[in-house]
C-alpha atoms as a PDB file:
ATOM      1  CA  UNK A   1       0.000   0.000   0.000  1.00  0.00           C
ATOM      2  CA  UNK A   2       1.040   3.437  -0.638  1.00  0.00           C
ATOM      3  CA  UNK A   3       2.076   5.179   2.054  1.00  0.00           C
ATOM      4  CA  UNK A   4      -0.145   7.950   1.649  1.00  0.00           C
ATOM      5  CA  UNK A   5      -3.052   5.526   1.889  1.00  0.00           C
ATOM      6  CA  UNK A   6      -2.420   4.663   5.131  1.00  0.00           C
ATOM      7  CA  UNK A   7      -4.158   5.498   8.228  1.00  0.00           C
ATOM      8  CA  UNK A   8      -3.046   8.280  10.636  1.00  0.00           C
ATOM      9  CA  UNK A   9      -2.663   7.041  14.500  1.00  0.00           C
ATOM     10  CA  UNK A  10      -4.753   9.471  17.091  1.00  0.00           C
ATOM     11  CA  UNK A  11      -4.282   8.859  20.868  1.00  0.00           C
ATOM     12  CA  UNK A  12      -5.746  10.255  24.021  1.00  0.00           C
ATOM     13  CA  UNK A  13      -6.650   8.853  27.851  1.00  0.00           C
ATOM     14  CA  UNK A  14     -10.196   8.593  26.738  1.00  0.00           C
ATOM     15  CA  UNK A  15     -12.697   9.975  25.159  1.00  0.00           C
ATOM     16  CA  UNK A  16     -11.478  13.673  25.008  1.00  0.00           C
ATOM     17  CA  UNK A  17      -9.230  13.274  21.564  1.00  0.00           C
ATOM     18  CA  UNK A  18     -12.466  12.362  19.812  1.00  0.00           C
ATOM     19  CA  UNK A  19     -12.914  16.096  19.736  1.00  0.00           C
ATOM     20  CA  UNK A  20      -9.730  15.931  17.551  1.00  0.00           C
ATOM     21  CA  UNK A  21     -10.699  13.025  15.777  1.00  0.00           C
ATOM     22  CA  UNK A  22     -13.864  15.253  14.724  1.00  0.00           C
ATOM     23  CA  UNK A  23     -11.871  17.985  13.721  1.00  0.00           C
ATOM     24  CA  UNK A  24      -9.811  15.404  11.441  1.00  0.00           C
ATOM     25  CA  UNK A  25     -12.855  13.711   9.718  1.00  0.00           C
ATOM     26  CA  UNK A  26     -14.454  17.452   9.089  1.00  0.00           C
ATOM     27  CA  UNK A  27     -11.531  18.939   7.269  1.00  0.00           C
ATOM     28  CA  UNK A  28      -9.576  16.144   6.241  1.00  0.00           C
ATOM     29  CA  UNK A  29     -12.022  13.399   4.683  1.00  0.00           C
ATOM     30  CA  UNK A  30      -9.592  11.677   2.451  1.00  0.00           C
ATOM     31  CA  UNK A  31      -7.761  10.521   6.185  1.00  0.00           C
ATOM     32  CA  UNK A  32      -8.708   7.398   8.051  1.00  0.00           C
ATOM     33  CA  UNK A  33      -7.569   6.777  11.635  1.00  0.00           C
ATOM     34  CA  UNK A  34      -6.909   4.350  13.880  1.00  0.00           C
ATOM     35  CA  UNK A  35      -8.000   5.774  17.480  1.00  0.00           C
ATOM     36  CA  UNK A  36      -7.115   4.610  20.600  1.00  0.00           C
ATOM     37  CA  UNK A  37      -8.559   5.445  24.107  1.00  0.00           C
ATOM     38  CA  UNK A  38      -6.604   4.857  27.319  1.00  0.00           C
ATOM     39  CA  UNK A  39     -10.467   4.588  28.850  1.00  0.00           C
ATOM     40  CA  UNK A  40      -8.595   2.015  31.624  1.00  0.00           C
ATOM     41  CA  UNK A  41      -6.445   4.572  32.904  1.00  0.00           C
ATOM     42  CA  UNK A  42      -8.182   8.110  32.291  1.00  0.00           C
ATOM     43  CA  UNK A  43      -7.292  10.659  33.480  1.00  0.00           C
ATOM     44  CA  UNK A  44      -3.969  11.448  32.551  1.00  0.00           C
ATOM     45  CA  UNK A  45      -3.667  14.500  34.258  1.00  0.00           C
ATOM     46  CA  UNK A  46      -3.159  13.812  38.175  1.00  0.00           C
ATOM     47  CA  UNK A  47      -0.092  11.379  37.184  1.00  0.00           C
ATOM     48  CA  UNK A  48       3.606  11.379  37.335  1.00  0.00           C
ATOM     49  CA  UNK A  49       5.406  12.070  33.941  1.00  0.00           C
ATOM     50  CA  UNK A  50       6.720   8.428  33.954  1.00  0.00           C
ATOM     51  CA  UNK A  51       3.886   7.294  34.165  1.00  0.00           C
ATOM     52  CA  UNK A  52       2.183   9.476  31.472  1.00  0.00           C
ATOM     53  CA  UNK A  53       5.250   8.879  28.982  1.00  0.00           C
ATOM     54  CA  UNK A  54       5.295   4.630  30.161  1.00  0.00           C
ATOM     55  CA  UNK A  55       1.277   4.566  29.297  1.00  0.00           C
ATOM     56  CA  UNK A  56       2.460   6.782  25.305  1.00  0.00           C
ATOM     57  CA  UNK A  57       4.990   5.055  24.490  1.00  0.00           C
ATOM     58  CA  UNK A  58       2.817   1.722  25.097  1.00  0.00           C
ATOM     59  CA  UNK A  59       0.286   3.078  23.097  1.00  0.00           C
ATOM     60  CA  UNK A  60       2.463   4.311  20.565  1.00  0.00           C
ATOM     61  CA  UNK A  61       3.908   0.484  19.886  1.00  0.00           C
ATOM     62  CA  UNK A  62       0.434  -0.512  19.516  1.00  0.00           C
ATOM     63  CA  UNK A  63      -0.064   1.977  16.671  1.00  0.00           C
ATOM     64  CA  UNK A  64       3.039   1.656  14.465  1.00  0.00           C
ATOM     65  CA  UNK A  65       1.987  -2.346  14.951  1.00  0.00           C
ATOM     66  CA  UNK A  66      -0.942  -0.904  12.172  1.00  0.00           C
ATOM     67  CA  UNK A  67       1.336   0.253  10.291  1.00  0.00           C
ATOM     68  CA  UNK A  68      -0.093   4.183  10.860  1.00  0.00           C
ATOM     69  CA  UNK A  69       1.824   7.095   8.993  1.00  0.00           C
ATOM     70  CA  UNK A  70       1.793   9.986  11.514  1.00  0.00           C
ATOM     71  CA  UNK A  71       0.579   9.677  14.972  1.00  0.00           C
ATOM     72  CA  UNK A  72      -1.338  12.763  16.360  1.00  0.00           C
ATOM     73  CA  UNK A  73      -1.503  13.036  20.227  1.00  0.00           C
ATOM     74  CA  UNK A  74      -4.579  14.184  20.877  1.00  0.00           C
ATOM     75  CA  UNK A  75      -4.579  14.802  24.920  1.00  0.00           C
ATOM     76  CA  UNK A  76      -2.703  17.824  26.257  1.00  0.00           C
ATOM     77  CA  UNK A  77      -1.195  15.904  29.195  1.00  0.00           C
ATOM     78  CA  UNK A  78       0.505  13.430  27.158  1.00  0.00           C
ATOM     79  CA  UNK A  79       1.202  16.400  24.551  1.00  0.00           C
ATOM     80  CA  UNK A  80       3.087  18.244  27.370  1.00  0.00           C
ATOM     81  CA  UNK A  81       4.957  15.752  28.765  1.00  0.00           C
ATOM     82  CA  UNK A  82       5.712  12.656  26.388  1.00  0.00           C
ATOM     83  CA  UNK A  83       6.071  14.300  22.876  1.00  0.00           C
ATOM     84  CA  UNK A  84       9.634  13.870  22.414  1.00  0.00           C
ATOM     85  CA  UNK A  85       9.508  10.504  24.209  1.00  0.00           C
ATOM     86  CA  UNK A  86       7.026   9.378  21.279  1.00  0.00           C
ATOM     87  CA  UNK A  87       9.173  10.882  18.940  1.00  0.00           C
ATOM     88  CA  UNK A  88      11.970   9.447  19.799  1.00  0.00           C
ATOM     89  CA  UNK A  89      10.132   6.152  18.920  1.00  0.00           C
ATOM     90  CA  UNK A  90       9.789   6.401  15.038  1.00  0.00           C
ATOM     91  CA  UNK A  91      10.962   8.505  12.042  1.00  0.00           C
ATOM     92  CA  UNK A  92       7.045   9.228  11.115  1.00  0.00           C
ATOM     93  CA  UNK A  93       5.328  12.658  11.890  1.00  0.00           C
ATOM     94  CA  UNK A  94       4.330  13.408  15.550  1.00  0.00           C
ATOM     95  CA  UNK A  95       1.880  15.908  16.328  1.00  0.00           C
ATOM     96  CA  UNK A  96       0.961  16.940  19.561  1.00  0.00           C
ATOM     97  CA  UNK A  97      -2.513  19.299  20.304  1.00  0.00           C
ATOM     98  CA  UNK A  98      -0.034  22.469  22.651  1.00  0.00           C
ATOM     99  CA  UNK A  99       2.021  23.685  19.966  1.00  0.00           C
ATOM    100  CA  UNK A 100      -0.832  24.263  17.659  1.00  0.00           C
ATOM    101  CA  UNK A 101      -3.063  26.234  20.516  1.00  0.00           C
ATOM    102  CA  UNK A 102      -0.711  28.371  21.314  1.00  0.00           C
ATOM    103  CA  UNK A 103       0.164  29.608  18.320  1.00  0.00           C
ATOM    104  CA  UNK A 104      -3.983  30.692  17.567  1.00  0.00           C
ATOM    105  CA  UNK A 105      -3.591  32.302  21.017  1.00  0.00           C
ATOM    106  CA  UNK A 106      -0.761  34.261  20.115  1.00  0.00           C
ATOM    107  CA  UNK A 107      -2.595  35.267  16.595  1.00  0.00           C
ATOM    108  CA  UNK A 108      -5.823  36.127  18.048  1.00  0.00           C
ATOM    109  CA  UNK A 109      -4.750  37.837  21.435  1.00  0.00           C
ATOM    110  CA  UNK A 110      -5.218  41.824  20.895  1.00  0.00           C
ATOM    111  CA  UNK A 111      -3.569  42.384  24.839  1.00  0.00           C
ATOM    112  CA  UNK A 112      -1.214  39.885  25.168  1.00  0.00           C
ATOM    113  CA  UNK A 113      -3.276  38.326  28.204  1.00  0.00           C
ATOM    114  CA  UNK A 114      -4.003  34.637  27.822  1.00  0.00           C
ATOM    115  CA  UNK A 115      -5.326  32.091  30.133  1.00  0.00           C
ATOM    116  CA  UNK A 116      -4.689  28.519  29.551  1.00  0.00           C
ATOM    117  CA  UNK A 117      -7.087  25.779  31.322  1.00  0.00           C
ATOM    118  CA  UNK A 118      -6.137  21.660  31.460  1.00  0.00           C
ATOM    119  CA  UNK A 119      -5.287  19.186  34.232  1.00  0.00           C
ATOM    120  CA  UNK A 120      -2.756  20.377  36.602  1.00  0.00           C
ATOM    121  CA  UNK A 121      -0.153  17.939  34.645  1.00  0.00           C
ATOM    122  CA  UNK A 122      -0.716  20.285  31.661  1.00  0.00           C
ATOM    123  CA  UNK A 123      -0.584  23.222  33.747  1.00  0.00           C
ATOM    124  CA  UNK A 124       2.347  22.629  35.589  1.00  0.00           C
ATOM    125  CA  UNK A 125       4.553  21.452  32.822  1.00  0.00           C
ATOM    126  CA  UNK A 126       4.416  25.462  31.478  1.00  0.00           C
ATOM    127  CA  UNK A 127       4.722  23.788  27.883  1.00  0.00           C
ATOM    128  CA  UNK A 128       2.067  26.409  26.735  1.00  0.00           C
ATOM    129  CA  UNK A 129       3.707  29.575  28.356  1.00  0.00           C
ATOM    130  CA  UNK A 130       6.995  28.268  26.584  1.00  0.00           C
ATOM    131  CA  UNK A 131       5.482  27.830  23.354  1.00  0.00           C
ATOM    132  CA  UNK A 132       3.634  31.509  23.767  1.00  0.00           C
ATOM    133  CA  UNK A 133       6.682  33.049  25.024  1.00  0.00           C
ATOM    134  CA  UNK A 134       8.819  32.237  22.167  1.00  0.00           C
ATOM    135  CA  UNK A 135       6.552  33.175  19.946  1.00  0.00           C
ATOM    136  CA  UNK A 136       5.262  36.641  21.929  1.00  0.00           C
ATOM    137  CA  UNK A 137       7.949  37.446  24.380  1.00  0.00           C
ATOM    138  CA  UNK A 138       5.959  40.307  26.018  1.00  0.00           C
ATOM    139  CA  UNK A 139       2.728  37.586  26.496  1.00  0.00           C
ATOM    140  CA  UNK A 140       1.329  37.543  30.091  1.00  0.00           C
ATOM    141  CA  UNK A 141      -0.094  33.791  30.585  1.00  0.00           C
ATOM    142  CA  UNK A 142      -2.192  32.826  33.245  1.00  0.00           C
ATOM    143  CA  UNK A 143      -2.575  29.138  33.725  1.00  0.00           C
ATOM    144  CA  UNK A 144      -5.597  27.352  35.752  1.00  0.00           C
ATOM    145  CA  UNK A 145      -5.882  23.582  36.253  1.00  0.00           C
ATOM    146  CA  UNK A 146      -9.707  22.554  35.998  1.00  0.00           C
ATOM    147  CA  UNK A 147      -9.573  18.924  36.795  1.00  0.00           C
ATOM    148  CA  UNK A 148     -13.503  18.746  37.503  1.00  0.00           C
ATOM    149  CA  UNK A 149     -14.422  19.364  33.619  1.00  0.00           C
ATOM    150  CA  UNK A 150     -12.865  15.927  32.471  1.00  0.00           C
ATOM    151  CA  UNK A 151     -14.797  14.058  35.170  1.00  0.00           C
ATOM    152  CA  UNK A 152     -18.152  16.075  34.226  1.00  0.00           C
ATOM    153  CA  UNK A 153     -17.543  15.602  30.146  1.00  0.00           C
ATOM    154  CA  UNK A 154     -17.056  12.102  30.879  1.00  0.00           C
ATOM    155  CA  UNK A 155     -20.393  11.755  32.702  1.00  0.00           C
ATOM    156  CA  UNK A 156     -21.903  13.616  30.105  1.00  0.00           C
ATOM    157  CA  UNK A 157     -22.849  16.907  32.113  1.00  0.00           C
ATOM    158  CA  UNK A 158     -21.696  19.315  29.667  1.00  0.00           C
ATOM    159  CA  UNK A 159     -24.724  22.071  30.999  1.00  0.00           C
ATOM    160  CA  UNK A 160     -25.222  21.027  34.212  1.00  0.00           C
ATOM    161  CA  UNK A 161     -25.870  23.365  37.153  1.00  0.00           C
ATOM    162  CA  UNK A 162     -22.899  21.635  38.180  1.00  0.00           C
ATOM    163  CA  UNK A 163     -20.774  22.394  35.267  1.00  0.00           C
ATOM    164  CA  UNK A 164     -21.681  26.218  35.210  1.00  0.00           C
ATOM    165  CA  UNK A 165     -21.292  26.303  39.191  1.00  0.00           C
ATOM    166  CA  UNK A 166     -17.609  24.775  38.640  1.00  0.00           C
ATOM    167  CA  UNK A 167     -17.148  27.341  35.798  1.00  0.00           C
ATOM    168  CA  UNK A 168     -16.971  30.205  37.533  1.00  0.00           C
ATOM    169  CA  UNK A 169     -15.435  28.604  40.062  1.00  0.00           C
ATOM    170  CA  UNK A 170     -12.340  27.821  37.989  1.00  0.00           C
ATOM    171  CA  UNK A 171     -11.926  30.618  35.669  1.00  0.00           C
ATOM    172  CA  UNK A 172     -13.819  33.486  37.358  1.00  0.00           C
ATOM    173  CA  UNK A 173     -10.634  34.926  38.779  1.00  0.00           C
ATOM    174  CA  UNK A 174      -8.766  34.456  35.052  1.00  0.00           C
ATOM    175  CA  UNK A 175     -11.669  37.082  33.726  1.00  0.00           C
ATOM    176  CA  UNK A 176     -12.087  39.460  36.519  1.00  0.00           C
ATOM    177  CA  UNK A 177      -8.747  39.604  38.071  1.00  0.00           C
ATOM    178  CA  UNK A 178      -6.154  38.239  35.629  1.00  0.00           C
ATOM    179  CA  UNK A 179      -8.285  40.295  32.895  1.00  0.00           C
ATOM    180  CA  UNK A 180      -7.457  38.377  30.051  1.00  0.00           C
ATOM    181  CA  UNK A 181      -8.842  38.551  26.845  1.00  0.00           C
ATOM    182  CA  UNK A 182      -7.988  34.677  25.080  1.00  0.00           C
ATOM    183  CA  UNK A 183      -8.764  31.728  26.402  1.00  0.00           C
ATOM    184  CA  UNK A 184      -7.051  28.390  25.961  1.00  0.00           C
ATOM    185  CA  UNK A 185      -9.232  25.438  26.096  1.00  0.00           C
ATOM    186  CA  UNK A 186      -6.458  23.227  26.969  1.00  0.00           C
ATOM    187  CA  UNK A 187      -7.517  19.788  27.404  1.00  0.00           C
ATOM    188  CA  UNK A 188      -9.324  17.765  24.392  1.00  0.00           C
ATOM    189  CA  UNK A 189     -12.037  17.319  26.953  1.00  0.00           C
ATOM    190  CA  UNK A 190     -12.951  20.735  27.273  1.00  0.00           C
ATOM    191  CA  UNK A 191     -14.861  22.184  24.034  1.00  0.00           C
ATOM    192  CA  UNK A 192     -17.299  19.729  24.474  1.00  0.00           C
ATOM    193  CA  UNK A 193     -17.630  22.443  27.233  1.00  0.00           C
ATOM    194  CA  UNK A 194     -17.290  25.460  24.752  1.00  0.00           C
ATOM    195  CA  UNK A 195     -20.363  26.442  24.296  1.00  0.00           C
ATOM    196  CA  UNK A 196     -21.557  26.628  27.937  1.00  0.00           C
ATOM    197  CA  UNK A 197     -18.075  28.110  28.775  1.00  0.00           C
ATOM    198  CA  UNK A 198     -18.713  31.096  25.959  1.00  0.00           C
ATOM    199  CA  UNK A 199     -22.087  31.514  27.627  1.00  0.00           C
ATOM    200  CA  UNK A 200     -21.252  32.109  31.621  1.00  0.00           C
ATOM    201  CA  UNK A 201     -17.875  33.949  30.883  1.00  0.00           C
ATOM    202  CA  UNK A 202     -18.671  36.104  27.687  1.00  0.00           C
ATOM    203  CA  UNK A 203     -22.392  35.930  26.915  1.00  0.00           C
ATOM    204  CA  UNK A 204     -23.578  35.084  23.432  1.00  0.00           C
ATOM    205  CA  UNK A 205     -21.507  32.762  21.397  1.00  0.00           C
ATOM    206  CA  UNK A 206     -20.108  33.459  18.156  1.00  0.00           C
ATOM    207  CA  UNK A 207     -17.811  30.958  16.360  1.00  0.00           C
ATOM    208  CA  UNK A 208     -15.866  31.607  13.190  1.00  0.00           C
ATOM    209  CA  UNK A 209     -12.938  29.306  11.857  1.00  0.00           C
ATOM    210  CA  UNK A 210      -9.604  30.703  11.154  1.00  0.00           C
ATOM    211  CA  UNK A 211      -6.554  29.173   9.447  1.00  0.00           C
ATOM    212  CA  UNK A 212      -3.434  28.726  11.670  1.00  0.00           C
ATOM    213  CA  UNK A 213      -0.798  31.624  10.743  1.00  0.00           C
ATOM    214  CA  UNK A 214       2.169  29.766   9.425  1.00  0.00           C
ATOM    215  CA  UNK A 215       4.789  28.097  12.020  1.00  0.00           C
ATOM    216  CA  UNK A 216       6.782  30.914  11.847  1.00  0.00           C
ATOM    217  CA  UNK A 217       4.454  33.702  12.188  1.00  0.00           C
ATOM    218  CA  UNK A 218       2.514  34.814  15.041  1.00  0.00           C
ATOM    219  CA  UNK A 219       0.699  36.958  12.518  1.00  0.00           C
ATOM    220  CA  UNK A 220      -3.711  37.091  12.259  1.00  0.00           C
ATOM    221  CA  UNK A 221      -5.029  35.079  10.026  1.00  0.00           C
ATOM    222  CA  UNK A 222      -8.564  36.275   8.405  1.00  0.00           C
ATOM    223  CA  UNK A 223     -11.526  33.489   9.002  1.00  0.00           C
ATOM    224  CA  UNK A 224     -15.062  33.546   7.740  1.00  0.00           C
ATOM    225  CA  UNK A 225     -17.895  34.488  10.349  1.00  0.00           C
ATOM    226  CA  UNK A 226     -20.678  31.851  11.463  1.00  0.00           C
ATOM    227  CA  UNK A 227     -23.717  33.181  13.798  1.00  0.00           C
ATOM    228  CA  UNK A 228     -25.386  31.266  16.902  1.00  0.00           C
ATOM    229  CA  UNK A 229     -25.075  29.104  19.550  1.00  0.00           C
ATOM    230  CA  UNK A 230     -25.542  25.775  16.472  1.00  0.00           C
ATOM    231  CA  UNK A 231     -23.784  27.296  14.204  1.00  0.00           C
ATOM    232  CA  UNK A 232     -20.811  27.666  16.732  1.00  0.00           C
ATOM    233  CA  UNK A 233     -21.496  24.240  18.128  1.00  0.00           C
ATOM    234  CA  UNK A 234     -21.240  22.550  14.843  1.00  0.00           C
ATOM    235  CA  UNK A 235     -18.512  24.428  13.113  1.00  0.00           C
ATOM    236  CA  UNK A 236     -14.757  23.621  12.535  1.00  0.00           C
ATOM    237  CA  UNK A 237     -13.814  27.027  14.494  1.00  0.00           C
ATOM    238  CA  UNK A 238     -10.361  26.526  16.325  1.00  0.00           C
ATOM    239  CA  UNK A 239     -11.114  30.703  17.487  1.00  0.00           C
ATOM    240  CA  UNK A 240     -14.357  31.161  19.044  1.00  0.00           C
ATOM    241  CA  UNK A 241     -14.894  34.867  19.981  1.00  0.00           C
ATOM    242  CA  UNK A 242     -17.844  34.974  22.820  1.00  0.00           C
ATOM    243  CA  UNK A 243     -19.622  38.341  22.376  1.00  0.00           C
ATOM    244  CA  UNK A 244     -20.531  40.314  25.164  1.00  0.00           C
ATOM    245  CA  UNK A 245     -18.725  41.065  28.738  1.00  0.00           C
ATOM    246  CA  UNK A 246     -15.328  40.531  28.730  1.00  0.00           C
ATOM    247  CA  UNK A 247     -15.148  39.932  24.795  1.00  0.00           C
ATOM    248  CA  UNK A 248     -12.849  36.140  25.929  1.00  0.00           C
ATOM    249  CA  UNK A 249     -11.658  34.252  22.703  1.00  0.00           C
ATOM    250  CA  UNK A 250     -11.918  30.680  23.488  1.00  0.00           C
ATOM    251  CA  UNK A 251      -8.945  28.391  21.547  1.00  0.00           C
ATOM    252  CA  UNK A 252      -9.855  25.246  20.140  1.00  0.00           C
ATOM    253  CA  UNK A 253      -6.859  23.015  19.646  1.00  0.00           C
ATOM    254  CA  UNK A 254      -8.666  20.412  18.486  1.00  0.00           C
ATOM    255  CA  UNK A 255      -9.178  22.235  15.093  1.00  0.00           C
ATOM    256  CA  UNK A 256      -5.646  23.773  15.116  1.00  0.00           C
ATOM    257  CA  UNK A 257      -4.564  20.508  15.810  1.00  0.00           C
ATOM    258  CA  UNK A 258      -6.157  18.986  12.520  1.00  0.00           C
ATOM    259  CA  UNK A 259      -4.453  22.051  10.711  1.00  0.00           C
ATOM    260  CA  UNK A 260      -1.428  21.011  11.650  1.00  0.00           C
ATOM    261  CA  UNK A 261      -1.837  17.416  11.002  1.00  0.00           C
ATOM    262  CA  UNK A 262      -2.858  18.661   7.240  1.00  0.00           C
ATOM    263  CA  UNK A 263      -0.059  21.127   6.654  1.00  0.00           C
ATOM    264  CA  UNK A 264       2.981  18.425   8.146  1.00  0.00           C
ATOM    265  CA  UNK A 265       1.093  15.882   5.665  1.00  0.00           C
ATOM    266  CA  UNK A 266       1.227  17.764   2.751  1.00  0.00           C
ATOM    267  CA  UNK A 267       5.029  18.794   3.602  1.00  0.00           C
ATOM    268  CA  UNK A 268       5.437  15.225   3.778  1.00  0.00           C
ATOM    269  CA  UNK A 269       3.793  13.997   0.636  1.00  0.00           C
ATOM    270  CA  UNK A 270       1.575  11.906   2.482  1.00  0.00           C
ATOM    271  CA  UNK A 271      -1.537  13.586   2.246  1.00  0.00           C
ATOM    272  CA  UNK A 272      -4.557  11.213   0.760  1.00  0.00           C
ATOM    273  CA  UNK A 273      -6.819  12.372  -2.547  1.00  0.00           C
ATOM    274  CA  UNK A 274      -9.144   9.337  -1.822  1.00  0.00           C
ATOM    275  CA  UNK A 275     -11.921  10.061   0.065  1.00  0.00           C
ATOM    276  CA  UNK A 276     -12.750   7.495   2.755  1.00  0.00           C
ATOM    277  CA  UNK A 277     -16.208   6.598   4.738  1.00  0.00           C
ATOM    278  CA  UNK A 278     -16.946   6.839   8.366  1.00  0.00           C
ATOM    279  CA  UNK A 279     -16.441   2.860   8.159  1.00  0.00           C
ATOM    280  CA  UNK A 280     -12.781   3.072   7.586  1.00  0.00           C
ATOM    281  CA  UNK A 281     -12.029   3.942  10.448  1.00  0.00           C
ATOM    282  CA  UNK A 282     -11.149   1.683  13.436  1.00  0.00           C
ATOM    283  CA  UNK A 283     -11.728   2.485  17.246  1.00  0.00           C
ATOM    284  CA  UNK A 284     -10.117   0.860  20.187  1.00  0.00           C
ATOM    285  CA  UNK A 285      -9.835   1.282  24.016  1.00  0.00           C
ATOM    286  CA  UNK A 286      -8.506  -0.195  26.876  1.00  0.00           C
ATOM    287  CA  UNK A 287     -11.805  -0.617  28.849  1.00  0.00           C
ATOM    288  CA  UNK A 288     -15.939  -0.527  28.537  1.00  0.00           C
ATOM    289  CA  UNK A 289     -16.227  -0.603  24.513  1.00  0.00           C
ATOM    290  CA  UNK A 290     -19.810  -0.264  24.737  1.00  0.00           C
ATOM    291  CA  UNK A 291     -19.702   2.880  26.676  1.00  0.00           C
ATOM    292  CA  UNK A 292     -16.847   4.883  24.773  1.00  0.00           C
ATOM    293  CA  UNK A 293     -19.358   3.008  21.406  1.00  0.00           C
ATOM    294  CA  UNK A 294     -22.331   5.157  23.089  1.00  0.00           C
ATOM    295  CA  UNK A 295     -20.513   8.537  23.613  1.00  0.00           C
ATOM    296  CA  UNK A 296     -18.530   8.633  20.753  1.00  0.00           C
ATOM    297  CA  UNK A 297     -20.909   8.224  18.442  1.00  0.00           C
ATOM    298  CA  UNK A 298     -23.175  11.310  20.435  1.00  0.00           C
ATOM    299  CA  UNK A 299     -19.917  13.134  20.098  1.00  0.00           C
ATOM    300  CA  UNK A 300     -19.459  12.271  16.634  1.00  0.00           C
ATOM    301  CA  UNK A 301     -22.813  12.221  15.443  1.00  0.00           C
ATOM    302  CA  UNK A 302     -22.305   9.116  13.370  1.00  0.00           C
ATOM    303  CA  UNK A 303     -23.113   5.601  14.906  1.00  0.00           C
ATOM    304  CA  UNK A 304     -19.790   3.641  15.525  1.00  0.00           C
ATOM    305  CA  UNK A 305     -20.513  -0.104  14.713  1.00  0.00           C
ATOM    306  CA  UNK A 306     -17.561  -1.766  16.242  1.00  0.00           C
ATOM    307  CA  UNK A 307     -15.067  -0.567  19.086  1.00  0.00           C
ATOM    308  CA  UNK A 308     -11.997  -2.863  19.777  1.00  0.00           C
ATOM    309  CA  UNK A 309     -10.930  -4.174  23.373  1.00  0.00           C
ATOM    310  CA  UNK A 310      -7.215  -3.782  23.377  1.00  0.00           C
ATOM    311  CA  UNK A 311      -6.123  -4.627  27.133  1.00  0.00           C
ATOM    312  CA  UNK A 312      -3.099  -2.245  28.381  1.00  0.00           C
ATOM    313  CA  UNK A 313      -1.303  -5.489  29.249  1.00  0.00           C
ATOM    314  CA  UNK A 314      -1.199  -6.448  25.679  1.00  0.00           C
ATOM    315  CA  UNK A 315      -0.223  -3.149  24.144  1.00  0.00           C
END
């Protein structure tokens, strides 16, 4: 088989990557994956960084066993902290979800005031201020773990009075006090959280996508504008600007993640022309099929037929 016929490998502890996985099958439909969900394990993001690169680099073996062309880590715990450790593994592309974010914050920050939300892993690696600082030296980041919002996506209580109650509890202070004016979303988890987010911290949502400014630019890109809550809901948007008080820009890296993963194909003459179906692709997790089967198929609102049991103690 051609290698630009084969499938691209996308990882995450559960079911938070499938947010990147959408991103992939909306703007790159000639790409098949093979997905796998550390559902045994989740979360990620209240363990060591052994542990976290042990658990990727497992999961990594278990993906160039299917012969994958590029590997895409879709959680920002694993992104943070085991990145080179995968790469170190294989001479094939490795994308990872942080790099991508924070370059749309940098292009769509008008103050230089970002916040960045994820699991205290995330947060306490700094990976994202790194990446922002490099790119905007002058940047002011304010980082908040959230570790809640995994736990309440994964029970499906995305508008809950729970979930808004643990909104402002979390990022209440990043609005008022820190004052910022971009908002990392920055755990694959969290915009299945966006639009309830955009609601309690900025008022009425507004999504429109934007193209990621080339790797070395921090420059704006210009994006095309899409109206309403659906509209937001359902569109590719990596920058959603919430309308209203405190005019926040909520990141999506799940879309600038999918950017990436088409601009390093196309670099590396592995992009597909053939367009594939939703059947093509193959799903497997480490524990409770028939539950990840359920959610992601409400998440990608497409019925998944089959989801693999592969055990962590035969990856």
């Amino acid at each position: 088989m051609e290698r630009n016929h084969l499938p691209i490998g996308v990882f995450d502890s559960g079911v938070g990557g499938l947010t990147v996985a959408r991103e992939i099958f909306r703007n790159l439909p000639n790409e098949k994956i093979i997905y796998y969900g550390d559902t045994a394990r989740v979360p990620y993001g209240n363990k060591s960084a052994d542990t976290i690169k042990r658990y990727s680099r497992q999961i990594t073996r278990f993906l160039l066993s299917k012969n994958v062309k590029a590997i895409v880590i879709a959680c920002n715990t694993a992104s943070a902290l085991a990145l080179d450790a995968v790469r170190e593994m294989t001479d094939i592309p490795v994308i990872g979800v942080v790099e991508p974010g924070a370059r749309a914050a940098v292009s769509a920050t008008s103050s230089g005031r970002i916040g960045i939300i994820g699991t205290s892993a995330t947060i306490t690696s700094g990976l994202y201020d790194r990446y922002i600082h490099e790119m905007m030296p002058s940047a002011q980041v304010f980082g908040k773990a959230c570790p809640l919002f995994v736990h309440l996506v994964e029970e499906g209580m995305l508008d809950d009075s729970v979930t808004v109650e643990m909104i402002h509890r979390y990022l209440d202070d990043l609005i008022k006090t820190d004052n910022i004016d971009t908002l990392i979303l920055g755990c694959t988890h969290y915009p299945l959280l966006r639009s309830v987010i955009a609601r309690e911290i900025g008022g009425v949502f507004s999504g429109y996508a934007k193209e990621l400014p080339d790797a070395d630019s921090a420059g704006a890109a210009d994006g095309s504008a899409a109206s309403g809550a659906a509209a937001a809901e359902g569109a590719a948007d990596g920058i959603a600007a919430a309308e209203g008080a405190g005019k926040i820009t909520l990141v999506n890296p799940a879309y600038t993640t999918a950017m990436e993963l088409s601009r390093v194909l196309k670099d590396y003459g592995l992009a597909s022309e053939t367009p594939v179906s939703f059947s093509d692709h193959q799903f497997y997790v480490s524990d409770g099929p028939d539950n990840f089967r359920a959610f992601a198929s409400e998440i990608l609102e497409l019925t998944i037929d089959d989801v693999s049991l592969m055990l962590t103690d035969q990856l």
